[in-house]
C-alpha atoms as a PDB file:
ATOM      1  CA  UNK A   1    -147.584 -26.248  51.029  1.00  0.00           C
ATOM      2  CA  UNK A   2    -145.396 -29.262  52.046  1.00  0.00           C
ATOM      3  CA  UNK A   3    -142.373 -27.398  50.744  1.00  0.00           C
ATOM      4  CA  UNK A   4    -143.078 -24.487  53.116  1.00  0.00           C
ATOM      5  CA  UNK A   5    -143.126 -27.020  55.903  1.00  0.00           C
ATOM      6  CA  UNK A   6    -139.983 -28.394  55.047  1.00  0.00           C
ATOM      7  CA  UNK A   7    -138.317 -25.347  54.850  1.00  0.00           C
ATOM      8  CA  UNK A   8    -139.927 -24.338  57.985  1.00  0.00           C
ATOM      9  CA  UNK A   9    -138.867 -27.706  59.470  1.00  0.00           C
ATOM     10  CA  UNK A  10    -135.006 -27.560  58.164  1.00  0.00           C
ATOM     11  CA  UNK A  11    -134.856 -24.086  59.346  1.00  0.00           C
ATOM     12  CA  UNK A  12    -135.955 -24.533  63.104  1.00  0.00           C
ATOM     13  CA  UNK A  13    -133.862 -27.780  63.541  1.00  0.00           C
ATOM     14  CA  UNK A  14    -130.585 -26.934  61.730  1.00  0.00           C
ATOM     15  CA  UNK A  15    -127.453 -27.010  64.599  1.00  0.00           C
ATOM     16  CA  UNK A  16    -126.596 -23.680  65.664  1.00  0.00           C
ATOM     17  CA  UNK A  17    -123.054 -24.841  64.568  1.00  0.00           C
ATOM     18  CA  UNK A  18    -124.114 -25.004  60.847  1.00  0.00           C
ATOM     19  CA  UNK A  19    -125.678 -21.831  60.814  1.00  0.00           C
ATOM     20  CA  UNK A  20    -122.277 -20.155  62.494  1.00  0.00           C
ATOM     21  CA  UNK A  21    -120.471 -21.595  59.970  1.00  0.00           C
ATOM     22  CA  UNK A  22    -122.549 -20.435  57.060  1.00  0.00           C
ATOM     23  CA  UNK A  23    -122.479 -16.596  58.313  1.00  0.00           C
ATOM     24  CA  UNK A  24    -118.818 -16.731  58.846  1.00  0.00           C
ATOM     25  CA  UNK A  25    -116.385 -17.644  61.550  1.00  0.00           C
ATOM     26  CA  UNK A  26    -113.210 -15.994  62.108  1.00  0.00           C
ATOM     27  CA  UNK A  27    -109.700 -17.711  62.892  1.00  0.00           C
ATOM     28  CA  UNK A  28    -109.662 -15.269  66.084  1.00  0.00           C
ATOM     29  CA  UNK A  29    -112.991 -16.869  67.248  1.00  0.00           C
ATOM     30  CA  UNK A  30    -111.917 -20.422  66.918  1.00  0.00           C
ATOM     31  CA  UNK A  31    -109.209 -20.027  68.996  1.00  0.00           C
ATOM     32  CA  UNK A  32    -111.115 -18.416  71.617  1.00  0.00           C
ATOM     33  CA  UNK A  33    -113.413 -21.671  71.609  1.00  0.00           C
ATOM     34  CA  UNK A  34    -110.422 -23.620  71.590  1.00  0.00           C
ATOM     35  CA  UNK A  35    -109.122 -22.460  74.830  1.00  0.00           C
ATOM     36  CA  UNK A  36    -112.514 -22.448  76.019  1.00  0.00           C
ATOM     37  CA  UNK A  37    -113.213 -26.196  74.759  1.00  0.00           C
ATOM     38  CA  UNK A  38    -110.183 -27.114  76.542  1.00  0.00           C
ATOM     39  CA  UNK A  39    -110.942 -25.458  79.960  1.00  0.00           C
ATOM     40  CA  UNK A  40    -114.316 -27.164  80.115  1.00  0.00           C
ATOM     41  CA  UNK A  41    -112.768 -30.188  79.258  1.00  0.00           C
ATOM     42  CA  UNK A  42    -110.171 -30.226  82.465  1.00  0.00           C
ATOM     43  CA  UNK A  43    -112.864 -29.690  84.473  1.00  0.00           C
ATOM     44  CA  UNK A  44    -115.214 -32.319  83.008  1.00  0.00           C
ATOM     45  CA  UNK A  45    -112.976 -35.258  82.677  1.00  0.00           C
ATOM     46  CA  UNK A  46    -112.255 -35.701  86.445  1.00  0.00           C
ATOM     47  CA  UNK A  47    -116.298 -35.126  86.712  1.00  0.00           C
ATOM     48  CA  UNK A  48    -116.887 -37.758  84.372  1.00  0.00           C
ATOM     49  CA  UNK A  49    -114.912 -40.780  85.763  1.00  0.00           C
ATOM     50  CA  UNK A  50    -116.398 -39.258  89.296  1.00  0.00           C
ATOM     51  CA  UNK A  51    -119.508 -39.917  88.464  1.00  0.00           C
ATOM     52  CA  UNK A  52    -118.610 -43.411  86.326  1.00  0.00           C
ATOM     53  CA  UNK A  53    -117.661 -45.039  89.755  1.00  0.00           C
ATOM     54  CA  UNK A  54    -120.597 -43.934  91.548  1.00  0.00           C
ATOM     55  CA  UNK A  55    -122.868 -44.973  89.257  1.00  0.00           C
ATOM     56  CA  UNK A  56    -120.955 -48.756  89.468  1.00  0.00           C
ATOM     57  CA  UNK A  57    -118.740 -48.212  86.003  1.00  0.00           C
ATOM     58  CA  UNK A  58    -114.872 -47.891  85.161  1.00  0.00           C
ATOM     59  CA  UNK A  59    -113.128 -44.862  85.373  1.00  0.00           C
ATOM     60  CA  UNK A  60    -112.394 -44.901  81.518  1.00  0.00           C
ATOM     61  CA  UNK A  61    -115.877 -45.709  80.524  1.00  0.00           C
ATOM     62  CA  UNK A  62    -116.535 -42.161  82.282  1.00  0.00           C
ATOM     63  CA  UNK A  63    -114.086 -40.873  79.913  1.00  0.00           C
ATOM     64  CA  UNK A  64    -115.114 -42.566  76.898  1.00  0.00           C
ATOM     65  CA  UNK A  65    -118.754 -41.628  77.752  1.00  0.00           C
ATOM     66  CA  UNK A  66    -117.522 -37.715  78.561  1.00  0.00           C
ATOM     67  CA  UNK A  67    -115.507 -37.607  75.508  1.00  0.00           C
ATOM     68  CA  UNK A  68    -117.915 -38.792  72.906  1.00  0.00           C
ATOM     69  CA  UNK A  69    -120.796 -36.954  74.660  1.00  0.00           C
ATOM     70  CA  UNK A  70    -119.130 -34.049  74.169  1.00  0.00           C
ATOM     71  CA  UNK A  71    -118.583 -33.916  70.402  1.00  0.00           C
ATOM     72  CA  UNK A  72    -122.047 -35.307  70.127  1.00  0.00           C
ATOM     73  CA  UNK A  73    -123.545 -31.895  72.091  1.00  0.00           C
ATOM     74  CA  UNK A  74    -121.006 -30.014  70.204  1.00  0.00           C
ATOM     75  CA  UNK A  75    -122.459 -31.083  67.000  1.00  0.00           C
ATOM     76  CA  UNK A  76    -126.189 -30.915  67.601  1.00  0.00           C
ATOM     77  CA  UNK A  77    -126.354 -28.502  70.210  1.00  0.00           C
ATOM     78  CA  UNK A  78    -129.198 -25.899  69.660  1.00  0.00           C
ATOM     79  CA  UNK A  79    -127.057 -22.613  70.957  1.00  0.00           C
ATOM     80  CA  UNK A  80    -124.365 -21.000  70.044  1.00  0.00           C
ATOM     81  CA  UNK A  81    -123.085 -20.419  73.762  1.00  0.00           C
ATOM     82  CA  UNK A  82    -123.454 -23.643  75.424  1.00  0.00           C
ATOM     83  CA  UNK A  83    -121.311 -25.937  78.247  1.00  0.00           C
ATOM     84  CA  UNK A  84    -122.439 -29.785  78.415  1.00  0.00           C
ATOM     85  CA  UNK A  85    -120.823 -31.930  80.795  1.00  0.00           C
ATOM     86  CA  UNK A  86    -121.792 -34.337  83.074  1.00  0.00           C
ATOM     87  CA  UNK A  87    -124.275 -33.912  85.563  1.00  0.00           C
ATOM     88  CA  UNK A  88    -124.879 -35.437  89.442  1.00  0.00           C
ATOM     89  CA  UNK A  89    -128.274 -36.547  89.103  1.00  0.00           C
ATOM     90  CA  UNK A  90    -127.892 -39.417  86.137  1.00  0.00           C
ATOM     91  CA  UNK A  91    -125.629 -41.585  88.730  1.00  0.00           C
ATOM     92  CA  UNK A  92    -128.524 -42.046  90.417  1.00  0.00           C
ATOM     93  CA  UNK A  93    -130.593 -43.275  87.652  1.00  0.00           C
ATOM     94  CA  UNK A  94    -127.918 -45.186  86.402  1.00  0.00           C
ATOM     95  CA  UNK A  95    -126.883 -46.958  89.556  1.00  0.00           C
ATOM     96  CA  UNK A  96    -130.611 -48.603  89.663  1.00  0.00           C
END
């Protein structure tokens, strides 16, 4: 019985990004998310330091914060289409 749940368990909470990679992923597709990857990323740096100096921080720790953040939600994101990026409504919380 436990093993069911843990299969159950691994199945449900495995990154999208593992189970890609286990049904194949073509050369043609990774560039595609490439140039994608690198189109959300011009848009989300400037976003990112942005919303580091309204929230009272330094430029580069918006960077720093948008850069690791991003390989993080790349990683353990639970989609296979997804955008991440910084939002508005955390400079708020952060500020107080």
């Amino acid at each position: 019985m436990l093993k069911k749940i843990w299969e159950r368990l691994k199945a449900d909470y495995t990154p999208k990004s593992i189970e890609v990679l286990r049904k194949g992923y073509s050369l043609s597709l990774f560039k595609r998310d490439c140039i994608s990857g690198l189109t959300v990323s011009i848009v989300s740096l400037p976003l990112a330091m942005a919303l580091a100096i309204a929230s009272g921080l330094t430029p580069a720790q918006g960077l720093y914060t948008a850069i690791v953040a991003g390989f993080v939600i790349a990683l353990m994101g639970g989609s296979r289409f997804q955008i991440g990026g910084p939002t508005g409504a955390f400079a708020i919380v952060v500020l107080e």
